[in-house]
Structure formats: C-alpha cells, structure tokens
C-alpha atoms as a PDB file:
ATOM      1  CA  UNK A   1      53.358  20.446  71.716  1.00  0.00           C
ATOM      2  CA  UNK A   2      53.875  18.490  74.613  1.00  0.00           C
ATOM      3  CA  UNK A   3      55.570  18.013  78.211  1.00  0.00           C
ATOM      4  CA  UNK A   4      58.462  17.184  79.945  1.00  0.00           C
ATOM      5  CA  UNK A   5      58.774  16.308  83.693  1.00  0.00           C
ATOM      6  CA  UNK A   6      62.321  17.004  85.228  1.00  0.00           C
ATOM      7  CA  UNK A   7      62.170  15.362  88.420  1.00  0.00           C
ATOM      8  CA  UNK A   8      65.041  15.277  91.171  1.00  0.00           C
ATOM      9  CA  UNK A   9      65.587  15.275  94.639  1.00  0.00           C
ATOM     10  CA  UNK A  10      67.344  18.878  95.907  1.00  0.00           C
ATOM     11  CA  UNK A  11      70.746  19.251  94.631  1.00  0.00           C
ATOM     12  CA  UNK A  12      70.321  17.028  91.859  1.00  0.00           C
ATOM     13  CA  UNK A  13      71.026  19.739  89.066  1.00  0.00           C
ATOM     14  CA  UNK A  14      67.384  20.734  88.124  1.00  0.00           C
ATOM     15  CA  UNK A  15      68.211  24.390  88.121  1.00  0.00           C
ATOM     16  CA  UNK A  16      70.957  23.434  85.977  1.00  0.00           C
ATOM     17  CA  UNK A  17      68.958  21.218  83.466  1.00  0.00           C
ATOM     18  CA  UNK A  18      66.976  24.465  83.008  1.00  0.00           C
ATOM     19  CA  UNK A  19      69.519  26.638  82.495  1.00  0.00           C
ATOM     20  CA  UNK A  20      71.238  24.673  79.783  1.00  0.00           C
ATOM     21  CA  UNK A  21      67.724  23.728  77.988  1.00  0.00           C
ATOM     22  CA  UNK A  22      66.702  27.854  78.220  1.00  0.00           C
ATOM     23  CA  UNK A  23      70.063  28.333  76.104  1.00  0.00           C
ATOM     24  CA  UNK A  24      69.590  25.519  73.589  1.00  0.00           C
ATOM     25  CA  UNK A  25      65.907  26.536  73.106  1.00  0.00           C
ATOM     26  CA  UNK A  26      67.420  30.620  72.140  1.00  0.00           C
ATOM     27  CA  UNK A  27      69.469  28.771  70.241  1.00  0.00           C
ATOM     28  CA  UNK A  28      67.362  26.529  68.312  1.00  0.00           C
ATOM     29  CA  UNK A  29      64.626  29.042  67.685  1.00  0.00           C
ATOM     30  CA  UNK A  30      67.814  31.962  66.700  1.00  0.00           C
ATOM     31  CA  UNK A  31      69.300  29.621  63.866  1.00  0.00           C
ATOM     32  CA  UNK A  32      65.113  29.416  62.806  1.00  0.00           C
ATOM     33  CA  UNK A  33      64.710  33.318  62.696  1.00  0.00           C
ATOM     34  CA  UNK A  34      61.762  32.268  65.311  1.00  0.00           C
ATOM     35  CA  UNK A  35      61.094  35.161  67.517  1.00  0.00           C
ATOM     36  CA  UNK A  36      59.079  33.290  69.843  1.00  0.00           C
ATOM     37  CA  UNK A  37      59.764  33.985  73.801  1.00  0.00           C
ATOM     38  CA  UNK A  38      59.802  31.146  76.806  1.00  0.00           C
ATOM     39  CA  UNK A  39      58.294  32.430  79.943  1.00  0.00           C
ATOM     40  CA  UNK A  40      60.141  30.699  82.993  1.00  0.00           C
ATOM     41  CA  UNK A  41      57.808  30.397  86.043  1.00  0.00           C
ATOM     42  CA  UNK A  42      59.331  29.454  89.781  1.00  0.00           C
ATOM     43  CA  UNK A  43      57.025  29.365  93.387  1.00  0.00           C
ATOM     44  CA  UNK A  44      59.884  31.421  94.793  1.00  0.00           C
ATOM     45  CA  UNK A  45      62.465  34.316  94.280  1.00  0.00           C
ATOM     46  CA  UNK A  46      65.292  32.260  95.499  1.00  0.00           C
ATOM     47  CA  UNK A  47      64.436  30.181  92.279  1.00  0.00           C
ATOM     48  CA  UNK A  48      63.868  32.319  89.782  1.00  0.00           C
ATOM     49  CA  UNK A  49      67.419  33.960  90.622  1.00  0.00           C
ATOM     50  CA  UNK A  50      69.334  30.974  90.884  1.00  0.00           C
ATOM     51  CA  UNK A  51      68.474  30.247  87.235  1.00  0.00           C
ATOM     52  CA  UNK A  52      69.048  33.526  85.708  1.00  0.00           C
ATOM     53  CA  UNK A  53      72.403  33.389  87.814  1.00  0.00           C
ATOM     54  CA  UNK A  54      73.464  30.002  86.532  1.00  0.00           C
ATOM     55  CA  UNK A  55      72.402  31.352  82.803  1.00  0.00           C
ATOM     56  CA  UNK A  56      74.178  34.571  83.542  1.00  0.00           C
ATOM     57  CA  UNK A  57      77.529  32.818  85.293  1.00  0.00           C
ATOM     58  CA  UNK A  58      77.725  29.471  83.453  1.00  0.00           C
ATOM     59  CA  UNK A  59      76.103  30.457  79.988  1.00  0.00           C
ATOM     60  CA  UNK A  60      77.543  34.083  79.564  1.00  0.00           C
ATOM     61  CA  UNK A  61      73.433  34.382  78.747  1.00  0.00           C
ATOM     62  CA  UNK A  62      71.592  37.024  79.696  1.00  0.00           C
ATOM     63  CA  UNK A  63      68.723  37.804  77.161  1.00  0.00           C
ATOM     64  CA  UNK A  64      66.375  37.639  79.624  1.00  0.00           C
ATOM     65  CA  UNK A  65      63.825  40.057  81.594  1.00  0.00           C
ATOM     66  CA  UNK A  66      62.915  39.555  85.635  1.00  0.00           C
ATOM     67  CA  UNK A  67      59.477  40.605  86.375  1.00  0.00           C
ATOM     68  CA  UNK A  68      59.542  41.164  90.009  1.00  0.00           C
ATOM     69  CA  UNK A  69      60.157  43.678  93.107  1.00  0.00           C
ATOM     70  CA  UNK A  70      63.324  45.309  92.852  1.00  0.00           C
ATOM     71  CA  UNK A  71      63.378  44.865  96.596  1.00  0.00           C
ATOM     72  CA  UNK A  72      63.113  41.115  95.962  1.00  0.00           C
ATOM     73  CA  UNK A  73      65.226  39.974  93.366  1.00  0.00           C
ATOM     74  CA  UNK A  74      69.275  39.386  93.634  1.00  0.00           C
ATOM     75  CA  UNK A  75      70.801  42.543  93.414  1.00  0.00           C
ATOM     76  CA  UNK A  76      73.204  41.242  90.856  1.00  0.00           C
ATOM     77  CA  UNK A  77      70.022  40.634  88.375  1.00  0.00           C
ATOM     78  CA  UNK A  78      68.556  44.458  89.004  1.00  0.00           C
ATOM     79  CA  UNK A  79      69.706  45.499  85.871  1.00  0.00           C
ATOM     80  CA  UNK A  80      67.449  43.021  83.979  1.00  0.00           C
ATOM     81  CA  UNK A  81      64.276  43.412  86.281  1.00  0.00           C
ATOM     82  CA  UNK A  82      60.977  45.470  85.485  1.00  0.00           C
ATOM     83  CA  UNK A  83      59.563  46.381  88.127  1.00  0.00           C
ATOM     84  CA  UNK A  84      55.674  45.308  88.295  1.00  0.00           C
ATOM     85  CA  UNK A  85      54.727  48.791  89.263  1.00  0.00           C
ATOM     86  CA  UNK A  86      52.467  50.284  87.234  1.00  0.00           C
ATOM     87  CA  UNK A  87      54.361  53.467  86.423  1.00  0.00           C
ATOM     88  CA  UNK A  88      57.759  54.143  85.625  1.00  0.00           C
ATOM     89  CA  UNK A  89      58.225  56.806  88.307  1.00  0.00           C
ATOM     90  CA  UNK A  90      56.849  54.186  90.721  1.00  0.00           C
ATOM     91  CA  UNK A  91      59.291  51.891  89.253  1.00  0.00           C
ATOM     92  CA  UNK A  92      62.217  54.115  89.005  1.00  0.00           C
ATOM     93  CA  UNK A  93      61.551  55.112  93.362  1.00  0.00           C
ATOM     94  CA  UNK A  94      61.079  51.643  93.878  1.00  0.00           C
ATOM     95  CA  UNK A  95      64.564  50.647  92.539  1.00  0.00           C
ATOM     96  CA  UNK A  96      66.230  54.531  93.958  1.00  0.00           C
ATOM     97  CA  UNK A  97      64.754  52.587  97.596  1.00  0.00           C
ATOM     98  CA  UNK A  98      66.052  48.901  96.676  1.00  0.00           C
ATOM     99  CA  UNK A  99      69.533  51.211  95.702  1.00  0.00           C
ATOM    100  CA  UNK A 100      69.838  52.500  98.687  1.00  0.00           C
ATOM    101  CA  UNK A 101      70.649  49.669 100.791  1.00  0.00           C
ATOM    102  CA  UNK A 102      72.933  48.016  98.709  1.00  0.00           C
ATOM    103  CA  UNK A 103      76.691  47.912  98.902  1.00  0.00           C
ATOM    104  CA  UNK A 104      78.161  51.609  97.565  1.00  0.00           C
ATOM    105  CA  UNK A 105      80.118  49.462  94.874  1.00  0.00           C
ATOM    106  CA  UNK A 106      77.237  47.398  93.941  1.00  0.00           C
ATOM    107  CA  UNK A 107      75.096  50.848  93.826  1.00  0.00           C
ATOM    108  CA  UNK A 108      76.898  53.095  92.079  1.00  0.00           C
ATOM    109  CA  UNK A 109      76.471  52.045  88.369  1.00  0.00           C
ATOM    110  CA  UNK A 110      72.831  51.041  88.982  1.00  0.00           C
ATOM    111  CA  UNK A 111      72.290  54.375  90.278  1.00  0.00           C
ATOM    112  CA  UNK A 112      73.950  55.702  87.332  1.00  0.00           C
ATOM    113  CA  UNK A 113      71.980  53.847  85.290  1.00  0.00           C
ATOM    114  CA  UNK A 114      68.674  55.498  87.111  1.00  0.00           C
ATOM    115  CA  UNK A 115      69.896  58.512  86.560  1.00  0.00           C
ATOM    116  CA  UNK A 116      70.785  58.324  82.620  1.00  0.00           C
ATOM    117  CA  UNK A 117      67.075  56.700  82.666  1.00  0.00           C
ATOM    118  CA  UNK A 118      68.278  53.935  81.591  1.00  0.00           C
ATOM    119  CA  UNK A 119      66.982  52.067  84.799  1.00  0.00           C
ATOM    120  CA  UNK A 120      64.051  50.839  85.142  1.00  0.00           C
ATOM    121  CA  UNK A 121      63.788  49.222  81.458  1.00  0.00           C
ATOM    122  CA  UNK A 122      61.162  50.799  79.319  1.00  0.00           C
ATOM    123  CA  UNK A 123      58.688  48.446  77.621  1.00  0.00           C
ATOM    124  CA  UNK A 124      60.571  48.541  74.356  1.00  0.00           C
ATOM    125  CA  UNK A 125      63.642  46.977  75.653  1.00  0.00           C
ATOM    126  CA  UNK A 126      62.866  44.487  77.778  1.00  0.00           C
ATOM    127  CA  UNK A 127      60.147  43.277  75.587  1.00  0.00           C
ATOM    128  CA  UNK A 128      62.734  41.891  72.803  1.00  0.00           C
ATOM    129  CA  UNK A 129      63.974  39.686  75.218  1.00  0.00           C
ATOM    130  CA  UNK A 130      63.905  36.052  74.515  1.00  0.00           C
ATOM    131  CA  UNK A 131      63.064  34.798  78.322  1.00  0.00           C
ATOM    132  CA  UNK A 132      60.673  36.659  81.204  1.00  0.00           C
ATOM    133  CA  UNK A 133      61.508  35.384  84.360  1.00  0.00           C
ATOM    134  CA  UNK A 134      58.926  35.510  87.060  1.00  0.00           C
ATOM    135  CA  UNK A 135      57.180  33.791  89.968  1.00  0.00           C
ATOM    136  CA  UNK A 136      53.869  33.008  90.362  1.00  0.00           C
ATOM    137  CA  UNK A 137      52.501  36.051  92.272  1.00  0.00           C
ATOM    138  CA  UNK A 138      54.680  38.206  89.834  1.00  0.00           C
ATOM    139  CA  UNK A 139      53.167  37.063  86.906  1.00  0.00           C
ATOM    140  CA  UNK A 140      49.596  37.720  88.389  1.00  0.00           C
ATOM    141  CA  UNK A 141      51.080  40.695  89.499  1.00  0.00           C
ATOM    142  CA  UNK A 142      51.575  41.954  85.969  1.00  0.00           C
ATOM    143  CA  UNK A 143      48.462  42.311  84.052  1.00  0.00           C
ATOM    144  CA  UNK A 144      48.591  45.615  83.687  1.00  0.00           C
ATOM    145  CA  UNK A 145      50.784  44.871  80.999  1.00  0.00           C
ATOM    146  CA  UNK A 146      48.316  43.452  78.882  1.00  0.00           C
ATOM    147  CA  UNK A 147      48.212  40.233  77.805  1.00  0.00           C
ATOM    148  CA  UNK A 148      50.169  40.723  74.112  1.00  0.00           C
ATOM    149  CA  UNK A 149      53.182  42.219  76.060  1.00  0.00           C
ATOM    150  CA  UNK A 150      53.541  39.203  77.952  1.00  0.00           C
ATOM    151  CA  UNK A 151      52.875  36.136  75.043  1.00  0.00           C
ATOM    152  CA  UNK A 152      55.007  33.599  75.790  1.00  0.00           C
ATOM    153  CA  UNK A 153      54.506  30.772  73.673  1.00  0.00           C
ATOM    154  CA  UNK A 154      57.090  28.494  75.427  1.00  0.00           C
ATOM    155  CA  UNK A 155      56.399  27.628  79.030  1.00  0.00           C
ATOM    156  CA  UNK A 156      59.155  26.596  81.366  1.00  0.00           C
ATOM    157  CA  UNK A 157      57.729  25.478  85.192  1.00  0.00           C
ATOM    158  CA  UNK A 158      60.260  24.667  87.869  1.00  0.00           C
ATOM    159  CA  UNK A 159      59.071  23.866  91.598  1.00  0.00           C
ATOM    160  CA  UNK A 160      55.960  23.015  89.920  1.00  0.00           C
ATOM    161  CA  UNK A 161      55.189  21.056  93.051  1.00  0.00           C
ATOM    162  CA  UNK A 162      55.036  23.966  95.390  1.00  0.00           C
ATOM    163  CA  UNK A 163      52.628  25.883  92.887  1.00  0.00           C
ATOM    164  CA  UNK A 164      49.272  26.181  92.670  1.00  0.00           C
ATOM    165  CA  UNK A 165      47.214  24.160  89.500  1.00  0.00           C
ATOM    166  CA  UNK A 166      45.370  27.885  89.276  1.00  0.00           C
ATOM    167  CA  UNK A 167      49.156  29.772  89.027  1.00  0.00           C
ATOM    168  CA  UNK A 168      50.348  27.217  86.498  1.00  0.00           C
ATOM    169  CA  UNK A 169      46.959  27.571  84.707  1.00  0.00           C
ATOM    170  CA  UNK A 170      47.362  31.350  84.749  1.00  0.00           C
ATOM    171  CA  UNK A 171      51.305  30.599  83.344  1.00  0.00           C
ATOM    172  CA  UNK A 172      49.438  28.263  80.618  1.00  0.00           C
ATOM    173  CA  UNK A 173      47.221  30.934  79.607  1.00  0.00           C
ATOM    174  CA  UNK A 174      49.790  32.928  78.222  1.00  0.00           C
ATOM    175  CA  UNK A 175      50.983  30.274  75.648  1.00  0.00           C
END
C-alpha cells in the first residue's frame, strides 16, 4: 500500500513508464496465481489509447479491456472496448455506427466479428481481463455495471494533473 508519483515534462516517456510497469505488475501477480486486476485511469481518450497502443505494439500485451465509446476510442483498440451502453443491442448499434465510417479494410473483420456476436464483448470475457482501461467520465459512466464487476484493487492514474480530486476519488473507490 502506497504511492508513486511519475512526473515528467511531455515527451519524457511517462506513457511508456506505464506501459512497461502495467506488464511487470501482470507479471508479478501471474507467477503469484494473484488474480487481482489494475484499473488504469487517464483525463483523456488520446491517453488512454496511447497506452494500450504502446502495451499492444511494444509489449505484444493485450489483456486488457477499454471502457469507453466505440465512437471514441482508436479504432485499432475496438476489439478490446465495451461499450458503456447499457445494453448489448445498444452496444452492438453503437459499434455497427462507429463501423461504418472506418476504412473497408479496417471494417471488415470487426464487422465480422459483430456479426458472429462476438463484438461487443459480453461481461464474461472482458471481465477476466487483467487491466480496464478508462477515463474519468467513462468510469463514472459505468455504474451500471455494478461495483463487483469493476473491483480493481490496483490503481494506475496518469494525467493526474488534469483530473479532478472527485474523479480520482471515484477511481480510489474502486480499490
């Protein structure tokens, strides 16, 4: 139990720092059997993505679910996002929509994917993932998931400047 401050000036390889200490973490609590997840909390999109890319580029990582709008998050991280609707038909028009102005190449095995109903994720899946991935108003977003679905014992904050003491409060809450 404690803290850690990561503190840099833009450019300075925060997002990376992250990234590498997300991986070491699943790895650490893997060789322990410890099924404990990390919730990873960003101010921004733009954030959140650029982690989860650096994880998914750098780390060959990707054990992670995006809470989020599927008409918000990097197209190349759909595949991994739940949608904070609170249906899956919602969900599954939501991403159809997001689909639809994509790239044909980018689309067409997402769209498979929708229509296999594979896309959106259902609870049971992305629940067993080690990291959830969300920003602030995402994670407010999402209480219609109930509390239990979205424990996250480990808390990881990055633009903590740009948030809100209630958001990170609201993050904290969950640990």
């Amino acid at each position: 139990s404690g803290s850690v401050l990561v503190t840099g000036v833009f450019g300075s390889g925060k997002s990376k720092t992250l990234a590498s200490a997300i991986v070491h973490l699943d790895r650490l609590l893997t060789a322990k059997k410890d099924p404990r997840r990390i919730l990873f909390l960003c101010q921004t999109n733009v954030a959140v993505d650029a982690v989860l890319e650096l994880l998914m580029k750098e780390h060959r990582w990707d054990n992670f679910a995006r809470l989020g709008s599927f008409r918000t998050v990097d197209a190349s991280l759909l595949y991994r996002t739940v949608s904070l609707m609170s249906t899956r038909a919602a969900a599954a028009k939501e991403l159809s929509d997001a689909l639809a102005k994509l790239p044909q190449d980018v689309r067409k095995s997402l769209q498979e994917a929708v229509d296999r109903g594979v896309l959106p994720p259902r609870t049971q899946a992305w629940r067993q993932r080690r990291l959830v991935a969300a920003t602030a108003v995402a994670l407010s977003s999402a209480e219609h998931f109930g509390q239990d679905l979205l424990r996250c014992p480990l808390v990881l904050v990055d633009e903590a400047t740009q948030l809100t003491e209630p958001a990170v409060f609201e993050a904290l809450q969950r640990v």
